[in-house]
N, C-alpha and C. Protein backbone atom coordinates (compact mmCIF):
# COMPACT_ATOMS: atom_id res chain seq x y z
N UNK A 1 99.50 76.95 97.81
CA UNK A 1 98.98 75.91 98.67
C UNK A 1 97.49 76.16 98.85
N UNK A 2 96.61 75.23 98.37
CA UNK A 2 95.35 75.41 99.07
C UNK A 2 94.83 74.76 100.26
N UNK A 3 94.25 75.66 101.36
CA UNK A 3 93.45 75.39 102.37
C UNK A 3 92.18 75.01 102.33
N UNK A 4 92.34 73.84 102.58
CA UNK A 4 90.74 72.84 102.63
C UNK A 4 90.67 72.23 104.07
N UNK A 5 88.62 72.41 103.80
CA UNK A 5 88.36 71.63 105.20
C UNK A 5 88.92 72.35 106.41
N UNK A 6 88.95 73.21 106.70
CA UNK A 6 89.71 73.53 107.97
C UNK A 6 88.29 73.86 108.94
N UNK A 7 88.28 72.93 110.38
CA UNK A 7 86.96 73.08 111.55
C UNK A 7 87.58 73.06 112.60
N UNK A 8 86.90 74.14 113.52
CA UNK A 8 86.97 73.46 114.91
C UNK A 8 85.74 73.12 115.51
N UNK A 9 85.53 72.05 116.18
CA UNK A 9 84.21 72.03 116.87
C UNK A 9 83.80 72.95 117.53
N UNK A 10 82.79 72.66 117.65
CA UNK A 10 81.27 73.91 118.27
C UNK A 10 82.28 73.95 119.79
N UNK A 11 82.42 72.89 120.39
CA UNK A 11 82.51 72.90 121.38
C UNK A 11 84.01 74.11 121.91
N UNK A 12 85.01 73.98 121.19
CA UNK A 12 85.66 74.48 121.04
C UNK A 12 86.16 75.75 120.29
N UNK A 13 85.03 76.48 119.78
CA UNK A 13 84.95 77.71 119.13
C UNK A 13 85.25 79.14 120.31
N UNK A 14 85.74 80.06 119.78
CA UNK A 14 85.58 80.94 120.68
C UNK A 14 87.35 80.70 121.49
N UNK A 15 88.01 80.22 121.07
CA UNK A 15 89.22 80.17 122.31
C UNK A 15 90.45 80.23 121.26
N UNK A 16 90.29 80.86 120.13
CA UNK A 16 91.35 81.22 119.23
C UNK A 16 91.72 80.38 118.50
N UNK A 17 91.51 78.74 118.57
CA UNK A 17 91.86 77.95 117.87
C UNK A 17 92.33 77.90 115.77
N UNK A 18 90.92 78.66 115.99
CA UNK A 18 91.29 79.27 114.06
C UNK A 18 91.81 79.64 114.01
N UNK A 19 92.46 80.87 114.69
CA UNK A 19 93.31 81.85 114.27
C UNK A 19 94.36 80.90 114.50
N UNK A 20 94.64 80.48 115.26
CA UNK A 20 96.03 79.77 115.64
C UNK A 20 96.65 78.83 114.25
N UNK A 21 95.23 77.80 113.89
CA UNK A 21 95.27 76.89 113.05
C UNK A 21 95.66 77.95 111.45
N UNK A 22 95.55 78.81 111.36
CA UNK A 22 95.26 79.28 109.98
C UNK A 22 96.75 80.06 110.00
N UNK A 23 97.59 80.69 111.45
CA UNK A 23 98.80 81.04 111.21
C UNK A 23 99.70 79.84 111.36
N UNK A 24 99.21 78.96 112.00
CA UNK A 24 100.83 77.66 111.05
C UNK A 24 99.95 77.34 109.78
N UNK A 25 99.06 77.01 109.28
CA UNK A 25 98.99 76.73 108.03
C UNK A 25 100.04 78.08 106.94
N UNK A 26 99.98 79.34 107.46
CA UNK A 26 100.49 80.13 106.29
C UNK A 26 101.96 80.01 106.78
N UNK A 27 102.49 79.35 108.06
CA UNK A 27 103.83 79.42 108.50
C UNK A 27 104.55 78.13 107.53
N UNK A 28 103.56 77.30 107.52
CA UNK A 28 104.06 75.88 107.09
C UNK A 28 103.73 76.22 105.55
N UNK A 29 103.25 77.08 104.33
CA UNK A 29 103.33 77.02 103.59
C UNK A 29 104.83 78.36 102.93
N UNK A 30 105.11 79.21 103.74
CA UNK A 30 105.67 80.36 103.93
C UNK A 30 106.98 79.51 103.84
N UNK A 31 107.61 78.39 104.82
CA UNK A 31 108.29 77.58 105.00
C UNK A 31 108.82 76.62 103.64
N UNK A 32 107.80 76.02 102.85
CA UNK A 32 108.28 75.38 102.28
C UNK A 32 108.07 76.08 100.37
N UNK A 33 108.20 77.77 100.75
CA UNK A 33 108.33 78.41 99.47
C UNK A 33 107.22 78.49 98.98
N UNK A 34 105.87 78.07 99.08
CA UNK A 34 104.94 78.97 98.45
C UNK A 34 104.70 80.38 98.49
N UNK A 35 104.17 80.41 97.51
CA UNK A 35 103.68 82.43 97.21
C UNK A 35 102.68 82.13 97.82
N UNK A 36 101.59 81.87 97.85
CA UNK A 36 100.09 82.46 98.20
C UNK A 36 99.78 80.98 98.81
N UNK A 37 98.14 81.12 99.92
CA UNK A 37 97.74 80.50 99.78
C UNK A 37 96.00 80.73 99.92
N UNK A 38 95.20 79.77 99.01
CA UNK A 38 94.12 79.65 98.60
C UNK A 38 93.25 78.91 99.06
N UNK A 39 91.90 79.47 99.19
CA UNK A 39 90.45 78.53 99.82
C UNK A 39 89.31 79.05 99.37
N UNK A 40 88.41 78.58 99.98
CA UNK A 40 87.04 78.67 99.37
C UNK A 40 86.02 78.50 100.70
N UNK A 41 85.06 79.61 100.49
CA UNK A 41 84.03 79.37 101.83
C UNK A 41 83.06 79.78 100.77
N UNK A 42 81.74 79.08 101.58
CA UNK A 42 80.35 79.68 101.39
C UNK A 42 80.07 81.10 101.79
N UNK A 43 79.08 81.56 100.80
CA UNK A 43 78.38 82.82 101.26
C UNK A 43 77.99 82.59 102.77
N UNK A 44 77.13 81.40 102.94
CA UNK A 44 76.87 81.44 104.58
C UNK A 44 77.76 81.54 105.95
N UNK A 45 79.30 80.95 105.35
CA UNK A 45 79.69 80.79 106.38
C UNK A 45 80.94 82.30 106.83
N UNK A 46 79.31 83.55 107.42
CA UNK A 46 80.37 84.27 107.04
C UNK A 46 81.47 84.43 108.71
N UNK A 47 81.51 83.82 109.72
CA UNK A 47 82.29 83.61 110.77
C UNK A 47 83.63 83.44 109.60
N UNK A 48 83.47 82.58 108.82
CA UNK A 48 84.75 82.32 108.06
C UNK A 48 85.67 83.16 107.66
N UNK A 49 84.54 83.96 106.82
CA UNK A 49 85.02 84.96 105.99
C UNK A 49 85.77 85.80 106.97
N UNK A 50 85.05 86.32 108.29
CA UNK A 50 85.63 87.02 109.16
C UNK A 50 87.05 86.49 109.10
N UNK A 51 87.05 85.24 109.91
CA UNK A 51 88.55 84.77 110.00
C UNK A 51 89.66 84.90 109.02
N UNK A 52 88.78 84.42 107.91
CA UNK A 52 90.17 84.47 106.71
C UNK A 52 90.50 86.44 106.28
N UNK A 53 89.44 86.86 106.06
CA UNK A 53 89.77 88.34 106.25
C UNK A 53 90.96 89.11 107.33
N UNK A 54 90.79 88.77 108.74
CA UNK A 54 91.40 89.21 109.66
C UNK A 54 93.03 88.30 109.26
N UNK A 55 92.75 87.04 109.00
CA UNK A 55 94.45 86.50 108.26
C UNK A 55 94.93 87.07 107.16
N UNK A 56 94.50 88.10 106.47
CA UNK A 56 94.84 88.79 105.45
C UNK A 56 94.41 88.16 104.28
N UNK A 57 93.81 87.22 104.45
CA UNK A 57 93.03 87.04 103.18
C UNK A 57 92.25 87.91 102.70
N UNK A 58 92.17 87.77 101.15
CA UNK A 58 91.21 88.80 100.30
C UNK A 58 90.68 88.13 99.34
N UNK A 59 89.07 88.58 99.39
CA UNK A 59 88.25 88.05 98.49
C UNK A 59 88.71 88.20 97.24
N UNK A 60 88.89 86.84 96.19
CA UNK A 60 89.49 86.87 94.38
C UNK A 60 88.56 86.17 93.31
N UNK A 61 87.22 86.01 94.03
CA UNK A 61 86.21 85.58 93.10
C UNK A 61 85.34 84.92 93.95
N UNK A 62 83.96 84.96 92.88
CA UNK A 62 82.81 84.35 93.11
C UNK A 62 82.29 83.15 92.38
N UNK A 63 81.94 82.14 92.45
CA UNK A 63 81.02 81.53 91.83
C UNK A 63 79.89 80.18 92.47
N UNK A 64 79.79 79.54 91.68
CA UNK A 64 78.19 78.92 91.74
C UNK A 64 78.92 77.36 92.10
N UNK A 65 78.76 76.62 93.09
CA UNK A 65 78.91 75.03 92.81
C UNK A 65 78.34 74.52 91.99
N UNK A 66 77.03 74.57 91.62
CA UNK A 66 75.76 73.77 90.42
C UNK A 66 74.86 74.67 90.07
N UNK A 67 74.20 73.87 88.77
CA UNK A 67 73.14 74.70 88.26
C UNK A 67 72.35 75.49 89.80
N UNK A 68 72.00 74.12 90.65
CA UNK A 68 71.14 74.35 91.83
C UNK A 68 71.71 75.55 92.36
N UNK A 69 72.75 75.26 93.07
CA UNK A 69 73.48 77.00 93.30
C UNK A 69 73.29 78.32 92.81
N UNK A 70 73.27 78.02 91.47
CA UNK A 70 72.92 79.29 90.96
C UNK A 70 71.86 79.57 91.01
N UNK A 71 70.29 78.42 90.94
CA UNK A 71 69.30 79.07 91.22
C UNK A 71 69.02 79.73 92.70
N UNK A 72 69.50 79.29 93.47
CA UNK A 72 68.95 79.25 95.00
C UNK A 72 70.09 80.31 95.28
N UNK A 73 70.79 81.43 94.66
CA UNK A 73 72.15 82.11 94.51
C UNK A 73 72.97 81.97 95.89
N UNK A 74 73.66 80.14 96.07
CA UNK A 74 74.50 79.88 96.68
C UNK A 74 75.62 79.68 96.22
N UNK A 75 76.21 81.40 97.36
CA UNK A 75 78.01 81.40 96.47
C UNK A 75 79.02 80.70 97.40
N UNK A 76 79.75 80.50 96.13
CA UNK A 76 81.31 80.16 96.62
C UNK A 76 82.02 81.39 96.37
N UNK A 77 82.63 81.75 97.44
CA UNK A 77 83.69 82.96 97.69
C UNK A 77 85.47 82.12 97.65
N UNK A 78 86.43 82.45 97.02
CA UNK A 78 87.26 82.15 96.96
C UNK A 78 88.70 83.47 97.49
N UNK A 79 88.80 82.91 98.13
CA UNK A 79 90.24 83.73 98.95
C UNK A 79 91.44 83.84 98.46
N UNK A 80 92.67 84.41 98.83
CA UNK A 80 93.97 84.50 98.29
C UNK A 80 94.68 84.94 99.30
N UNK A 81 95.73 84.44 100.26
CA UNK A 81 96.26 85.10 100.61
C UNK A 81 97.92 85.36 100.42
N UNK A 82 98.39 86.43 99.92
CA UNK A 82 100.10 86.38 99.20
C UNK A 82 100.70 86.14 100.67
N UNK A 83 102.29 85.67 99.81
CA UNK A 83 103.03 85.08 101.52
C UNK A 83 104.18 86.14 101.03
N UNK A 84 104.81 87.10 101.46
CA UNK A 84 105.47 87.77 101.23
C UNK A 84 106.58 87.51 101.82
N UNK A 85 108.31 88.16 101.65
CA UNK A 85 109.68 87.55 102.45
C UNK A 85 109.19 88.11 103.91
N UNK A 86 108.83 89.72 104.36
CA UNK A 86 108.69 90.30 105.21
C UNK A 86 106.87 90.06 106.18
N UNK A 87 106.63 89.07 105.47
CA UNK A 87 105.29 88.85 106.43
C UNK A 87 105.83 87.83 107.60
């Protein structure tokens, strides 16, 4: 299953909402038999990275959106996280 787009507003940051949002996303994919599930953040957005890290995500590659990207070396970080019987 891949995870896209996932925000909470500014206004609403800070009160657990991600974390919350990111354990039914792996409940609701855990549920309907996927193995893993997959996303993609920017180098910048590293609040993200935090989050998906602390959900057991693990970094599974790097790369470039566009030529432009690669000059200006803006990465795309891509995640993985396995759904195991006992998680």
């Amino acid at each position: 299953l891949e995870l896209k787009r996932m925000s909470v507003s500014r206004e609403q940051r800070g009160r657990g909402l991600a974390r919350a949002l990111c354990r039914e996303v792996l409940a609701f994919a855990r549920a309907r038999g996927y193995g893993a599930v997959v996303l993609s953040t920017s180098a910048v957005q590293v609040a993200a990275q935090r989050l998906y890290e602390g959900q057991g995500f693990r970094k599974v590659g790097t790369s470039y959106p566009s030529l432009l990207g690669t000059a200006l070396n803006f990465q795309i970080f891509h995640y993985r996280r396995e759904l195991g019987d006992g998680d």
